[in-house]
C-alpha atoms as a PDB file:
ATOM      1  CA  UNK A   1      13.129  69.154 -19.004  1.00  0.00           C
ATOM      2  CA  UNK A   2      16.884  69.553 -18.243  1.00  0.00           C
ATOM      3  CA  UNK A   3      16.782  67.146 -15.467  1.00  0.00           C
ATOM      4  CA  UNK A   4      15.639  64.041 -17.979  1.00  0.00           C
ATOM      5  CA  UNK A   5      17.455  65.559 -20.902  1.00  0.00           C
ATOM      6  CA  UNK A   6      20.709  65.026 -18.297  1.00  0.00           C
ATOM      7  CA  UNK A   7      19.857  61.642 -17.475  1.00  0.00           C
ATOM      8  CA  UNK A   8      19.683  60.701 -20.593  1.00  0.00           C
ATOM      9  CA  UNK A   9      23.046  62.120 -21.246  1.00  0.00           C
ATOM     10  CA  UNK A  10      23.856  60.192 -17.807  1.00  0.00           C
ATOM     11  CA  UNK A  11      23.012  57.057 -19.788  1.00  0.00           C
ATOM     12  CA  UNK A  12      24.825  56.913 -22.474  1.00  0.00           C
ATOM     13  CA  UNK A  13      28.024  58.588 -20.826  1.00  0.00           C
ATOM     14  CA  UNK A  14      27.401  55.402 -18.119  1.00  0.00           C
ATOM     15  CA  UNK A  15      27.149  53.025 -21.288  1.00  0.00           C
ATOM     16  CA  UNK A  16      30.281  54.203 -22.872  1.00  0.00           C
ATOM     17  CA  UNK A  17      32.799  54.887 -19.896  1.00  0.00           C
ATOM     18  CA  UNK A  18      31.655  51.485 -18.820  1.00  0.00           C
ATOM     19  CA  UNK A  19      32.477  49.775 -22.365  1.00  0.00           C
ATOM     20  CA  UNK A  20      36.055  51.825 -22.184  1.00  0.00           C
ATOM     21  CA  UNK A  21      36.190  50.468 -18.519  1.00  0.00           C
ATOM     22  CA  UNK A  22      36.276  46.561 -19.489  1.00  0.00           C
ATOM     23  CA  UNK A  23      38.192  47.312 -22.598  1.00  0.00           C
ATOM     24  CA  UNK A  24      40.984  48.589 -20.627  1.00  0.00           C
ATOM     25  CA  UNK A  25      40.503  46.057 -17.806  1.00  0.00           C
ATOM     26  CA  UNK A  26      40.901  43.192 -20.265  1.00  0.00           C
ATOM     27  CA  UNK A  27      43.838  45.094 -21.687  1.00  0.00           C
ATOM     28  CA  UNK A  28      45.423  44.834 -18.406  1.00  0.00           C
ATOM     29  CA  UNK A  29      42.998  42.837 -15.861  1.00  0.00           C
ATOM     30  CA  UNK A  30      43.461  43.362 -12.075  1.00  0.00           C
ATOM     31  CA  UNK A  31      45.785  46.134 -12.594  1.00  0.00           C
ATOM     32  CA  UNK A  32      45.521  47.501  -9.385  1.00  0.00           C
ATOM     33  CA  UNK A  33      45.938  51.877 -10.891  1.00  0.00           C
ATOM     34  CA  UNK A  34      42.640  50.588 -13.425  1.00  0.00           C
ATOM     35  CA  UNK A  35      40.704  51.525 -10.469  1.00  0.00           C
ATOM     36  CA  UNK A  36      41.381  55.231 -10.501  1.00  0.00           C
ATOM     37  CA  UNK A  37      41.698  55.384 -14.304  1.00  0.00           C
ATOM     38  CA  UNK A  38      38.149  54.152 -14.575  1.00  0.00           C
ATOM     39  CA  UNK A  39      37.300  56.154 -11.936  1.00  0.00           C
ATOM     40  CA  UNK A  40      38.065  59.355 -13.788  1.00  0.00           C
ATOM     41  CA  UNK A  41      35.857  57.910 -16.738  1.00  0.00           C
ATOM     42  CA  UNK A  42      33.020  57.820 -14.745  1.00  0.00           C
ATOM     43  CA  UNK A  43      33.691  61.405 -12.865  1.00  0.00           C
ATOM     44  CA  UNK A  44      35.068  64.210 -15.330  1.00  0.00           C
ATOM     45  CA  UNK A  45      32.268  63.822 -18.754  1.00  0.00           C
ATOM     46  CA  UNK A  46      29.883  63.782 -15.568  1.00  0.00           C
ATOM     47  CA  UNK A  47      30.710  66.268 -13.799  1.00  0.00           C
ATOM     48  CA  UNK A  48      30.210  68.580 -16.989  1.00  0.00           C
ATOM     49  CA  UNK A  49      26.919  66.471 -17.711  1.00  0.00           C
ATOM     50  CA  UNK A  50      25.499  67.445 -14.308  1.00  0.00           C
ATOM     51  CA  UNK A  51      27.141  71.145 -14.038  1.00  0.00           C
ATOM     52  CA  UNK A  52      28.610  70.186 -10.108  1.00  0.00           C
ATOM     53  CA  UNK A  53      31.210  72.706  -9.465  1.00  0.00           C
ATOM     54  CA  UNK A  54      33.782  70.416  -7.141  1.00  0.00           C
ATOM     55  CA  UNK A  55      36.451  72.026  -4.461  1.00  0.00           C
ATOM     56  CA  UNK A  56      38.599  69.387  -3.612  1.00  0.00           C
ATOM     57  CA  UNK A  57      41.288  69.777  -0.525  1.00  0.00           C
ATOM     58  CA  UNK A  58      42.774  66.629  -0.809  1.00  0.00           C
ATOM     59  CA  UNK A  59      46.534  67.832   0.696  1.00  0.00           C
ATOM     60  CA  UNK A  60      47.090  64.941   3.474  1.00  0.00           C
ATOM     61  CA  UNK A  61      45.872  62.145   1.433  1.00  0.00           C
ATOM     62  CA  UNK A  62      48.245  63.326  -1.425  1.00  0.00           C
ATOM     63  CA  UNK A  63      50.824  63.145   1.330  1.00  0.00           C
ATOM     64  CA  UNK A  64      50.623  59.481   2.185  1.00  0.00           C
ATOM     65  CA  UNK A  65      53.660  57.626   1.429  1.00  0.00           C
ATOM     66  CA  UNK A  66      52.438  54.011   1.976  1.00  0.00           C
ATOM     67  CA  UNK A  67      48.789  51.860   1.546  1.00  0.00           C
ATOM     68  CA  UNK A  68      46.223  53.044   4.148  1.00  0.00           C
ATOM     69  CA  UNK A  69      42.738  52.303   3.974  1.00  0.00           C
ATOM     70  CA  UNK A  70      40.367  55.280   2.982  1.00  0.00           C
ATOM     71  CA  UNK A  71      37.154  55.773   4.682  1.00  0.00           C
ATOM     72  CA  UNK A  72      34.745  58.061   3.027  1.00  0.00           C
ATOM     73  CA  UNK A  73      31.336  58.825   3.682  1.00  0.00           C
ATOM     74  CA  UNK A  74      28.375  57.173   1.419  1.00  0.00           C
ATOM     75  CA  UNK A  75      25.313  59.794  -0.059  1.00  0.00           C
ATOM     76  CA  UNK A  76      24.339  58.073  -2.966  1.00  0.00           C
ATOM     77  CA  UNK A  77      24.983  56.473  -6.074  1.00  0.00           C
ATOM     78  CA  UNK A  78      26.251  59.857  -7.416  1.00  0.00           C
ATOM     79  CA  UNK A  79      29.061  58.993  -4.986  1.00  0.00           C
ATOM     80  CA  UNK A  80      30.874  57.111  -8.216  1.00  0.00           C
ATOM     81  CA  UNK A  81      30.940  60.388 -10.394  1.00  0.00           C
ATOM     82  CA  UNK A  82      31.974  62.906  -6.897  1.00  0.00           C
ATOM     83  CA  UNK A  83      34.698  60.397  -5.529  1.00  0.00           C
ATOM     84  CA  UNK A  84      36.002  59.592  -8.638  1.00  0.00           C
ATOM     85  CA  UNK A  85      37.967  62.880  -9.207  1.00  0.00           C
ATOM     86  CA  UNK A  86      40.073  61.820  -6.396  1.00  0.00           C
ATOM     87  CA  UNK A  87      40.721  58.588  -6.052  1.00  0.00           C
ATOM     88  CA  UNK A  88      44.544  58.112  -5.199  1.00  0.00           C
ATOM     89  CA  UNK A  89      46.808  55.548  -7.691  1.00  0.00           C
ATOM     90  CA  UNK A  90      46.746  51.938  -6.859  1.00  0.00           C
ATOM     91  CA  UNK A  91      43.254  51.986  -4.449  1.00  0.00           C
ATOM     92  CA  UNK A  92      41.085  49.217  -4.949  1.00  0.00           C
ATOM     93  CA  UNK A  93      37.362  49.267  -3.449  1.00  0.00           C
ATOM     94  CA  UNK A  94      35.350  46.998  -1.516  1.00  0.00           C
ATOM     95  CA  UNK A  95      32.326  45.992  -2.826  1.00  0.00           C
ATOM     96  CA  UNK A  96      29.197  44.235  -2.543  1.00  0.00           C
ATOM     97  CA  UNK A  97      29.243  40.225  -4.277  1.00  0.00           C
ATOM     98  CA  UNK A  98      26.428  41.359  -6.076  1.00  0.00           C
ATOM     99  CA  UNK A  99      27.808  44.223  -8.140  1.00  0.00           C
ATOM    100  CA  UNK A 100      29.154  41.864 -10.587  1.00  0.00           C
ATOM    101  CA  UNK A 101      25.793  41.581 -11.710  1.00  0.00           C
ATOM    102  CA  UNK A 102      25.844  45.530 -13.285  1.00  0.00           C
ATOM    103  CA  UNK A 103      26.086  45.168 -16.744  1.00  0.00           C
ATOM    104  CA  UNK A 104      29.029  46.489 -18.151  1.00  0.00           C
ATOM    105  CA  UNK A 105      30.025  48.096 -14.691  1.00  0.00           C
ATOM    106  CA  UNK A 106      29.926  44.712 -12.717  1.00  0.00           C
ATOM    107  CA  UNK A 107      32.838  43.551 -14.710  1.00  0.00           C
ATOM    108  CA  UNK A 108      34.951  46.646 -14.958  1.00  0.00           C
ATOM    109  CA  UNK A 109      34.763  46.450 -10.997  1.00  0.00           C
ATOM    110  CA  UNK A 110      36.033  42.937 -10.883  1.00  0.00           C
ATOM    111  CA  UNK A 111      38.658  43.727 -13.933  1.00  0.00           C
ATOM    112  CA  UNK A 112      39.779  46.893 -12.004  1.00  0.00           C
ATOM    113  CA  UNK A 113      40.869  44.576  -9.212  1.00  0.00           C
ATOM    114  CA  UNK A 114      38.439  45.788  -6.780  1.00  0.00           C
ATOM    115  CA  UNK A 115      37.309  43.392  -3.514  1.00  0.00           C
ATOM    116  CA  UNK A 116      34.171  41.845  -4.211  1.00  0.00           C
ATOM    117  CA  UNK A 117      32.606  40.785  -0.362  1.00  0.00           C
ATOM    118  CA  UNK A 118      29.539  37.809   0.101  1.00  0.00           C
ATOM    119  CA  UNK A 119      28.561  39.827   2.942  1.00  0.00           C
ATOM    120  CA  UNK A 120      25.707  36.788   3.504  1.00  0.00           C
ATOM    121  CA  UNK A 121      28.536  34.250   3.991  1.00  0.00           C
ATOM    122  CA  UNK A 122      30.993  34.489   6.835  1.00  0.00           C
ATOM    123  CA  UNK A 123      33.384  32.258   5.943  1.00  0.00           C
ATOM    124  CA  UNK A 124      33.780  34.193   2.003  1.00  0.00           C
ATOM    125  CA  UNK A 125      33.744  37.582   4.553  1.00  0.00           C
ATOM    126  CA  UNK A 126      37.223  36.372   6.470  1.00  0.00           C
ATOM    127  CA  UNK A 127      38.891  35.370   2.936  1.00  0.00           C
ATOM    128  CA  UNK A 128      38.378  38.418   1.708  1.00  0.00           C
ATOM    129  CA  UNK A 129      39.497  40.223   4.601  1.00  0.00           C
ATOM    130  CA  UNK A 130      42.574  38.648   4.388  1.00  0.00           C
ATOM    131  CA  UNK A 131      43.205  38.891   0.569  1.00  0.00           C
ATOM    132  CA  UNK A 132      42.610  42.671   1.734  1.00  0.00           C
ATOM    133  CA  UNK A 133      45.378  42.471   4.426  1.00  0.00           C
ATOM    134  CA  UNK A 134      47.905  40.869   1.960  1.00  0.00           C
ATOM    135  CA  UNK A 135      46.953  43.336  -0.650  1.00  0.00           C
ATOM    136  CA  UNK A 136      47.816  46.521   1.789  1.00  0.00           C
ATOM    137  CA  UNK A 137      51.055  45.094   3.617  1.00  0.00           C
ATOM    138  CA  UNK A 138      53.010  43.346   0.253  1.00  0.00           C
ATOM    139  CA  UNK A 139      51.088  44.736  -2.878  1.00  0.00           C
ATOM    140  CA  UNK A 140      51.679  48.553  -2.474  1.00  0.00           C
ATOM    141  CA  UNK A 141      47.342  49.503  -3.028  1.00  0.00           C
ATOM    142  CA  UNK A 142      45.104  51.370  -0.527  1.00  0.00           C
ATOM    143  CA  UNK A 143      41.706  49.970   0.315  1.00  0.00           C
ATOM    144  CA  UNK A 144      38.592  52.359  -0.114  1.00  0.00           C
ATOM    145  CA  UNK A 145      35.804  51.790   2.262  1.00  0.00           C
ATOM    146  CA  UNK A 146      32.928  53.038   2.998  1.00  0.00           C
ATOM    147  CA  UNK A 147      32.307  51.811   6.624  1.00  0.00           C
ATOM    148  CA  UNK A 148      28.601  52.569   6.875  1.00  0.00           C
ATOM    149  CA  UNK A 149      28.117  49.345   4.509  1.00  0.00           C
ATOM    150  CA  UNK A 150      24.727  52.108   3.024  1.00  0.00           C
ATOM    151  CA  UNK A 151      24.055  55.037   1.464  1.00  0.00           C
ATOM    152  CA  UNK A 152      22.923  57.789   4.394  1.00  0.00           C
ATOM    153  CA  UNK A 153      21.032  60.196   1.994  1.00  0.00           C
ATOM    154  CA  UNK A 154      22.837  63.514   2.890  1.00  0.00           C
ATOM    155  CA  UNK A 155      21.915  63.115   6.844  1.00  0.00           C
ATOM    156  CA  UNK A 156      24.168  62.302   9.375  1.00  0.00           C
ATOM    157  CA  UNK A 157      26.503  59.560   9.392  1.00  0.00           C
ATOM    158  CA  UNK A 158      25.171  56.532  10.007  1.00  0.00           C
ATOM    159  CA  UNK A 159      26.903  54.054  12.566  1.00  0.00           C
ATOM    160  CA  UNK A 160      30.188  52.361  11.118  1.00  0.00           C
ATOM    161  CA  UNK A 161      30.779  48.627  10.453  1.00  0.00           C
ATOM    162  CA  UNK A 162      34.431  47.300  11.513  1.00  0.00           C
ATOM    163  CA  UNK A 163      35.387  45.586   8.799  1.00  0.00           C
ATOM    164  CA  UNK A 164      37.711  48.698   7.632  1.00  0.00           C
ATOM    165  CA  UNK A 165      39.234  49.240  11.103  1.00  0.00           C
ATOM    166  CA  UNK A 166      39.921  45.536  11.356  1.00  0.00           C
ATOM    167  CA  UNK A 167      42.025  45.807   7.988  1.00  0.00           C
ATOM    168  CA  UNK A 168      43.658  48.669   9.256  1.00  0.00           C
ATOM    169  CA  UNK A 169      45.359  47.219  12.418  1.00  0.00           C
ATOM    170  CA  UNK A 170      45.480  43.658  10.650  1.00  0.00           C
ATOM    171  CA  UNK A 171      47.973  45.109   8.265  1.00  0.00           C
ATOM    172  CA  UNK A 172      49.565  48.131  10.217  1.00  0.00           C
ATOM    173  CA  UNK A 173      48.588  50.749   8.407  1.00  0.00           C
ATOM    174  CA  UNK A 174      46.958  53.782   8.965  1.00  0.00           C
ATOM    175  CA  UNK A 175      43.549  54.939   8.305  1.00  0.00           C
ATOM    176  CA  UNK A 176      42.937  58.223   6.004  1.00  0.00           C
ATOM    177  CA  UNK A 177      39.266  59.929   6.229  1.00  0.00           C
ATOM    178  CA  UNK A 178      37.675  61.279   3.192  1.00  0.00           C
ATOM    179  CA  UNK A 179      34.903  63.351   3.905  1.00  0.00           C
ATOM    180  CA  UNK A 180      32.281  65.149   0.736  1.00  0.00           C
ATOM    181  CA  UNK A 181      29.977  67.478   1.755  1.00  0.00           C
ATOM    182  CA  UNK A 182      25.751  66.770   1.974  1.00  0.00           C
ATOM    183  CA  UNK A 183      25.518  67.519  -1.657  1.00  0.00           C
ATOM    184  CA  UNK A 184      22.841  64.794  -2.271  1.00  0.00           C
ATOM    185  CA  UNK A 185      20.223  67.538  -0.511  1.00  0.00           C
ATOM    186  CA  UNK A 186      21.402  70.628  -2.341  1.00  0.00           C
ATOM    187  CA  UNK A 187      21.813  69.054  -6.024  1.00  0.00           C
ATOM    188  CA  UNK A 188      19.530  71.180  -8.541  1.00  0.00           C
ATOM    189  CA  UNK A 189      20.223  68.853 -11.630  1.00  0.00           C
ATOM    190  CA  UNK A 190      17.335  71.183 -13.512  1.00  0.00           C
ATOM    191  CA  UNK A 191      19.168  74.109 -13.159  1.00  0.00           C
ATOM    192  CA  UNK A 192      21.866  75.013 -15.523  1.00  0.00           C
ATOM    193  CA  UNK A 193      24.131  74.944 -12.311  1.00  0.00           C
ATOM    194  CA  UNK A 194      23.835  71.704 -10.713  1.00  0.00           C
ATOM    195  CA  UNK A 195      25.329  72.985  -7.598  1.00  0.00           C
ATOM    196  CA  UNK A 196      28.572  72.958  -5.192  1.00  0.00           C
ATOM    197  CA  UNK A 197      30.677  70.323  -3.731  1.00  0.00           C
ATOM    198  CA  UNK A 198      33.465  70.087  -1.359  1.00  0.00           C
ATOM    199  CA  UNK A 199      35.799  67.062  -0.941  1.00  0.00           C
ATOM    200  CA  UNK A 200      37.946  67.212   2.477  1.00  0.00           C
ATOM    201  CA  UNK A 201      40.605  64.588   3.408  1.00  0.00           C
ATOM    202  CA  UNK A 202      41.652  64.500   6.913  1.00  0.00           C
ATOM    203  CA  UNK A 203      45.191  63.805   8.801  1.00  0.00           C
ATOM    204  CA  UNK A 204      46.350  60.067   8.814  1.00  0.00           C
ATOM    205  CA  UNK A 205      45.035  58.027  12.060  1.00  0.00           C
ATOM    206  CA  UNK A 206      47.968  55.945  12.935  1.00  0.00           C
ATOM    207  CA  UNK A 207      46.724  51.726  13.643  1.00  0.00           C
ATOM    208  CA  UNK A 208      50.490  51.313  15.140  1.00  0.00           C
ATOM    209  CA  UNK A 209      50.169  49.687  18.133  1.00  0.00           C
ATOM    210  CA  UNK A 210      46.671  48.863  17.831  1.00  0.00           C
ATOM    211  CA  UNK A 211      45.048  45.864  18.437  1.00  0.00           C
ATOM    212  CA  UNK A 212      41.158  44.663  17.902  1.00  0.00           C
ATOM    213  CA  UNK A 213      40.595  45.094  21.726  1.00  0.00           C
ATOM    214  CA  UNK A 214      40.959  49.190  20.005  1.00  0.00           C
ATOM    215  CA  UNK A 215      38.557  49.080  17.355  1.00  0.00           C
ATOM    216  CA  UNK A 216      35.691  50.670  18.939  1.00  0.00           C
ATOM    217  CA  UNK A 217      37.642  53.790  20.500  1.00  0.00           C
ATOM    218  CA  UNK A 218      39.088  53.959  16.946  1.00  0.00           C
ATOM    219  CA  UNK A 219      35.692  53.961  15.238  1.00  0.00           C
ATOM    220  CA  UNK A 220      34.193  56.414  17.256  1.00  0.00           C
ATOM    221  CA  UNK A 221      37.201  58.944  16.932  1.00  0.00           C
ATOM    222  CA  UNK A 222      37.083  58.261  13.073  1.00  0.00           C
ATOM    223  CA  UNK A 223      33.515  58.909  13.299  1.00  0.00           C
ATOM    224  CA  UNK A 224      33.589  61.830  15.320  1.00  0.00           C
ATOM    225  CA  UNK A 225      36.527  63.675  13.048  1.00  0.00           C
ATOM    226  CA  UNK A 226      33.970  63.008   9.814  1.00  0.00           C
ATOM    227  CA  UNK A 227      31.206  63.965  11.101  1.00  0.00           C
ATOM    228  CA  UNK A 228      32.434  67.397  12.276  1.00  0.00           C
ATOM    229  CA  UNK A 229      34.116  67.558   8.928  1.00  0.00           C
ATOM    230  CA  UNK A 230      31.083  66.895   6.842  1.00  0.00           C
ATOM    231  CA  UNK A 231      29.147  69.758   9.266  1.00  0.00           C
ATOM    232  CA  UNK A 232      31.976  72.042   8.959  1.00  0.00           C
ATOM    233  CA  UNK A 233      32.194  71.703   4.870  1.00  0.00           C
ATOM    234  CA  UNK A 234      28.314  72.535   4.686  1.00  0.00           C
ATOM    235  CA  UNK A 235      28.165  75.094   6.579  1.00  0.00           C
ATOM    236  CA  UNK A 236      31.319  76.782   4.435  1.00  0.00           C
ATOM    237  CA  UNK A 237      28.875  76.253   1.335  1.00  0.00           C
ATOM    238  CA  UNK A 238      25.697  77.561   2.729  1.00  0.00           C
ATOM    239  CA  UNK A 239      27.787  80.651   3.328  1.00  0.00           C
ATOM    240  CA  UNK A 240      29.372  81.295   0.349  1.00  0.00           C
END
């Protein structure tokens, strides 16, 4: 009974942040902070809605001084509600051509200056990766990625694409790691207490230097560093 009488909540709270979303999008469209501001619509009623008690140690993405692209790992479509608490000012997303679709959401994306990518079309793939390079070397915004390109379900990380790599050493910047813990298999959204979450960014990976020839030693150290991350973060939660 709790778990429908919080999706229903869910509902409207996704009706209403996303009719707040557009209206400030329109009020300033393709503002490139909109992103995080809508973010933190989404995440903080929801949060409460779903009782998810959040630890976030966020200290070396704080730290950045310049646009990096963010690679974070992809559960579910809860991920909108956990990441959102932490998204950094001016950080744009990449997302999928056919989000615009989303009622209501769809448009706050596009308004919020996000990346929408035809990942079916090649050519419309290359544009955008080089709108994404121009936007990180002369527009001061960090790119968030998720570089599995699909949700993993709480299991292990799934292989990476290179799209996010490629924008990394295409604009000379570095790559940060934000890693959340498997909370998609410990949820309990009919419980009062939804259940704990930890949100880890790791140390900067520098692309100086770097050229495509690198990509796959850089994907599988990126990798790697997340996946022990992610392990490490559980295990701190089944213990406590």
């Amino acid at each position: 009974m709790l778990f429908v009488f919080r999706m229903l909540l869910m509902g409207l709270h996704f009706f209403v942040a996303g009719v707040l979303g557009v209206l400030l999008g329109l009020c300033r469209p393709f503002n490139p902070d909109n992103s995080r501001l809508c973010a933190r619509l989404y995440a903080w009623p929801a949060m409460c809605i779903l009782r998810l008690r959040l630890k976030a140690e966020m200290g070396p993405l704080l730290k950045q001084s310049q646009p990096c692209v963010i690679v974070a790992n992809h559960q579910s479509n809860y991920d909108l509600f956990i990441f959102g608490n932490v998204v950094p000012p001016r950080t744009v997303c990449i997302g999928k051509k056919s989000l615009k679709w989303v009622p209501l959401f769809g448009q706050l994306f596009w308004l919020a200056g996000n990346v929408l990518i035809d990942r079916g079309n090649a050519q419309k793939a290359r544009q955008s990766m080089l709108t994404t390079t121009d936007t990180l070397q002369h527009r001061d915004t960090s790119i968030w990625v998720f570089p599995e390109g699909t949700r993993n379900l709480g299991e292990d990380l799934l292989p990476f694409k290179k799209g996010a790599f490629q924008m990394a050493i295409a604009a000379g910047v570095p790559i940060v790691p934000v890693c959340v813990s498997s909370y998609i298999k410990h949820m309990q959204l009919n419980r009062w207490r939804g259940g704990k979450i930890m949100i880890r960014s790791l140390p900067a990976i520098p692309t100086d230097g770097l050229s495509l020839d690198d990509i796959p030693l850089l994907m599988s150290q990126c990798h790697a560093q997340m996946q022990a991350c992610i392990d490490s973060m559980d295990q701190q939660l089944q213990a406590a």
